[in-house]
C-alpha atoms as a PDB file:
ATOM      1  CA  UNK A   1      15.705  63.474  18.141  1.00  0.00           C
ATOM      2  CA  UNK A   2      13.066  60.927  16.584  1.00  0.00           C
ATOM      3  CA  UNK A   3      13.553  57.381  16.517  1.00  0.00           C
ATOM      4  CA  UNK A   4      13.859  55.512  13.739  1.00  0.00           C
ATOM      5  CA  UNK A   5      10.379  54.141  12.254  1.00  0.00           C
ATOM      6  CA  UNK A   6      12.308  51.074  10.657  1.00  0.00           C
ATOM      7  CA  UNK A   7      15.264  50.388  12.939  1.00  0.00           C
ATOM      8  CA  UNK A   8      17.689  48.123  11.744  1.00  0.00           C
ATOM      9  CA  UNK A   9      20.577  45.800  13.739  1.00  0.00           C
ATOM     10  CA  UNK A  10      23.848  47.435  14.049  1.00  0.00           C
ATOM     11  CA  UNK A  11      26.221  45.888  11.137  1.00  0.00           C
ATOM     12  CA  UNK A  12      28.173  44.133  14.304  1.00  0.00           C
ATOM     13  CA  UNK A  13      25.145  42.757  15.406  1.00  0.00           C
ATOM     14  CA  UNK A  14      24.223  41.266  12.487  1.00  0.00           C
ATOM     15  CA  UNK A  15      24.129  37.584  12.620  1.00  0.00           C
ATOM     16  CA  UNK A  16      24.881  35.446   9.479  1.00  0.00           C
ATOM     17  CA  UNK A  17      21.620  33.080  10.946  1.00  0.00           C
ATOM     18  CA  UNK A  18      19.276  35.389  10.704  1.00  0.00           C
ATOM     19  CA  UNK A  19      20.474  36.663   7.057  1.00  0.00           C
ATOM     20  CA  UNK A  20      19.940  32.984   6.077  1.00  0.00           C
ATOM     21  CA  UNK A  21      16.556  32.275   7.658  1.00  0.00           C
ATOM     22  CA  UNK A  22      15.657  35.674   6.071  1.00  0.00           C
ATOM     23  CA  UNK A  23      16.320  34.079   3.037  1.00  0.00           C
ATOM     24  CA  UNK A  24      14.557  30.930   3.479  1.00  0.00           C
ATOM     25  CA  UNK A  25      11.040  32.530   1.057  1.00  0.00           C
ATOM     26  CA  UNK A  26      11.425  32.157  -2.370  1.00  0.00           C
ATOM     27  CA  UNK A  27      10.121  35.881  -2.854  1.00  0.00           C
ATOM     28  CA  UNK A  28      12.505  37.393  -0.448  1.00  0.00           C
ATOM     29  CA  UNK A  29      15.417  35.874  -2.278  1.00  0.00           C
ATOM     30  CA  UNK A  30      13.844  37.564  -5.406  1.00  0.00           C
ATOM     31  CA  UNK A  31      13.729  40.810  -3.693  1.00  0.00           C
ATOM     32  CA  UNK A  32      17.319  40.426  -2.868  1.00  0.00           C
ATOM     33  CA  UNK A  33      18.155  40.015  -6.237  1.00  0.00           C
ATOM     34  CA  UNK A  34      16.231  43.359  -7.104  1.00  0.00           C
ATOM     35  CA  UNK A  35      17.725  44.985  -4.247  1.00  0.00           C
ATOM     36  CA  UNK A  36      21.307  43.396  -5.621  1.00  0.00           C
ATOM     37  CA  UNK A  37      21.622  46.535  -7.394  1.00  0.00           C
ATOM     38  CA  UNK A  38      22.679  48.794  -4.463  1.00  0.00           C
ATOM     39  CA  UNK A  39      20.040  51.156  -5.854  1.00  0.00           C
ATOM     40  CA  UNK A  40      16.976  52.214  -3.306  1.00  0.00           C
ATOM     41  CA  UNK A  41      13.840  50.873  -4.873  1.00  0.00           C
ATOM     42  CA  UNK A  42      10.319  51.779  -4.328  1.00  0.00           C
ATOM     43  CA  UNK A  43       8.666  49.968  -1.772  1.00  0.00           C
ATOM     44  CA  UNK A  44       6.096  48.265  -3.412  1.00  0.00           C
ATOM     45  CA  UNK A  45       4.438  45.209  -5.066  1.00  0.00           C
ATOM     46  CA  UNK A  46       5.340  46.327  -9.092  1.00  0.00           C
ATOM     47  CA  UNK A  47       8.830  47.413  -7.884  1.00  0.00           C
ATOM     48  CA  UNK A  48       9.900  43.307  -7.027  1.00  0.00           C
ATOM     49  CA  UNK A  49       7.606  41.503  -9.800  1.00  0.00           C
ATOM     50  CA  UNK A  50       5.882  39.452  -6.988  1.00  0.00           C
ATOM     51  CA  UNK A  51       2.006  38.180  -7.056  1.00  0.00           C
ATOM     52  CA  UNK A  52       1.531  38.842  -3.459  1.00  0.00           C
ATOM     53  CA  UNK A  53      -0.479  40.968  -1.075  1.00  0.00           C
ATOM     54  CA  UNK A  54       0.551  44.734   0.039  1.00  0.00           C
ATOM     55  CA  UNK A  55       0.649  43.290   3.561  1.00  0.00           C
ATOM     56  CA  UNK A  56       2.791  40.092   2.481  1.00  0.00           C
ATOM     57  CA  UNK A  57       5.139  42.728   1.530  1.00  0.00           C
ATOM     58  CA  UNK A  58       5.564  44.697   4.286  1.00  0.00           C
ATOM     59  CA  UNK A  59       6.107  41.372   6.239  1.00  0.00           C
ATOM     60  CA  UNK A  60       9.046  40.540   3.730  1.00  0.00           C
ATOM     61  CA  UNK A  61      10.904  44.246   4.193  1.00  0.00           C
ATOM     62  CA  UNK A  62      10.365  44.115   8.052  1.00  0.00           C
ATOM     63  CA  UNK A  63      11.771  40.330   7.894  1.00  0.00           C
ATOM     64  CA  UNK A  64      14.745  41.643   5.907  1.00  0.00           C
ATOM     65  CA  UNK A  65      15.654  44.660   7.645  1.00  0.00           C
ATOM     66  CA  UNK A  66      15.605  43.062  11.058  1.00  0.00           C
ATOM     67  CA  UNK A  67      18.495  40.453   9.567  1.00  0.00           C
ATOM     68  CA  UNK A  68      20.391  43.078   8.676  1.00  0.00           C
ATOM     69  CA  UNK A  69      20.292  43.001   5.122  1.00  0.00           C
ATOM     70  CA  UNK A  70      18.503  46.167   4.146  1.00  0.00           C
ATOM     71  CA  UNK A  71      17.644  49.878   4.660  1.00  0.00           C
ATOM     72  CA  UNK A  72      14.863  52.281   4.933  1.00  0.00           C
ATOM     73  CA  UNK A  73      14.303  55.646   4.183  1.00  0.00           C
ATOM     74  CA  UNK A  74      11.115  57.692   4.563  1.00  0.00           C
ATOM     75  CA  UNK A  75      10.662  60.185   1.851  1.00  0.00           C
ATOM     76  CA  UNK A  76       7.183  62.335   3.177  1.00  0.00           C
ATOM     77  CA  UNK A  77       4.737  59.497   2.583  1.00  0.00           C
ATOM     78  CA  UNK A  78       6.787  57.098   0.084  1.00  0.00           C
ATOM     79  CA  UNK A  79       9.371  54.499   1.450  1.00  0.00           C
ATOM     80  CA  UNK A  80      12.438  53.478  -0.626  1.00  0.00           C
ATOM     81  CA  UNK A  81      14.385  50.100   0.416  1.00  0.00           C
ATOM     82  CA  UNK A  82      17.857  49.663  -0.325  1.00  0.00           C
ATOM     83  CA  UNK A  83      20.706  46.614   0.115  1.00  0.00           C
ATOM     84  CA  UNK A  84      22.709  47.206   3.107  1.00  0.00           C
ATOM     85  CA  UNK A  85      26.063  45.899   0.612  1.00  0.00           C
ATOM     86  CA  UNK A  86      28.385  48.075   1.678  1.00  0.00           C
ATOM     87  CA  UNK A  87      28.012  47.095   5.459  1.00  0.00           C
ATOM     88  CA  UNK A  88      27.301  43.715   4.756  1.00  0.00           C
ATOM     89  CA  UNK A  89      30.267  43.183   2.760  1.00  0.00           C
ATOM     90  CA  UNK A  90      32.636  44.345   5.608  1.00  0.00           C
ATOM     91  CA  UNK A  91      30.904  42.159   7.691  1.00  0.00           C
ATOM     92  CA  UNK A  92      30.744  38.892   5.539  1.00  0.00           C
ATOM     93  CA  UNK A  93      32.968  39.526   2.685  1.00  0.00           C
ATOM     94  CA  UNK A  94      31.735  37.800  -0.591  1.00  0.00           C
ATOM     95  CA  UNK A  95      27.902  37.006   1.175  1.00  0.00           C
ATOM     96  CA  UNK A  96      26.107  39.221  -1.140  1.00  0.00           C
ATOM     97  CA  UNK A  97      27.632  38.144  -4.126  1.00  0.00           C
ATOM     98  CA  UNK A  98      27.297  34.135  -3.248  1.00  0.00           C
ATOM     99  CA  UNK A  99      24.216  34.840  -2.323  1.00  0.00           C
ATOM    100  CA  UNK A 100      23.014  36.634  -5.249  1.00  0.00           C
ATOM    101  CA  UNK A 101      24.677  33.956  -7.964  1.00  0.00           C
ATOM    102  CA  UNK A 102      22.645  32.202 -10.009  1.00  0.00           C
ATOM    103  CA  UNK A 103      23.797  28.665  -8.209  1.00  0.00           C
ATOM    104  CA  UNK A 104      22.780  30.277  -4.455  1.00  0.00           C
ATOM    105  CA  UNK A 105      19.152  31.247  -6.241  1.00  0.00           C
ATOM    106  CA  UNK A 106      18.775  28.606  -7.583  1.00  0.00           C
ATOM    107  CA  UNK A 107      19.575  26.832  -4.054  1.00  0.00           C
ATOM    108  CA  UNK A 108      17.570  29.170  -2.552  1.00  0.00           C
ATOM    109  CA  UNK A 109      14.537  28.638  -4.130  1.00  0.00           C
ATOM    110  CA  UNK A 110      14.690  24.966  -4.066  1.00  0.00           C
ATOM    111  CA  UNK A 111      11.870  23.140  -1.703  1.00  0.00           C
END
């Protein structure tokens, strides 16, 4: 059995602190909104519609799956990210729609 390149907190584990500091860069709340979708997405720059660095990137989906709020799949060399909705829903029922509203954005992107 091979671990898990990308492991992720168990959905109890999950802490509705982390989710929030998470969220506390403007680009990761866009790439929740992408990811609001519940499809898996691509994991790169073009896929999120962000001007930042390949390796800015990869910092956001590591900072997002370790709070829980996504998943990772390897697919031979390509990576796909997904929303972790289902899970996160039983866990904090409602979060992922507040949090994707156009009020919590808007919040969320504020200085």
């Amino acid at each position: 059995m091979t671990d898990n390149p990308f492991p992720q907190p168990d959905v109890d584990d999950i802490r509705l602190t982390n989710i929030l500091r998470a969220l506390a860069d403007p680009g990761r709340v866009k790439m929740l909104q992408v990811l609001a979708d519940g499809e898996y997405h691509a994991c790169n720059v073009d896929e999120f519609g962000l001007d930042i660095q390949k390796s800015t990137l990869s910092h956001h989906f590591k900072t997002l799956r370790e709070a829980g709020l996504t998943t990772v799949i390897v697919e031979g060399r390509s990576h796909r990210i997904a929303l972790r909705g289902d899970e996160l829903e039983a866990r904090f029922p409602g979060l992922v729609a507040f949090l994707t509203s156009e009020s919590a954005v808007e919040d969320l992107r504020a200085p």
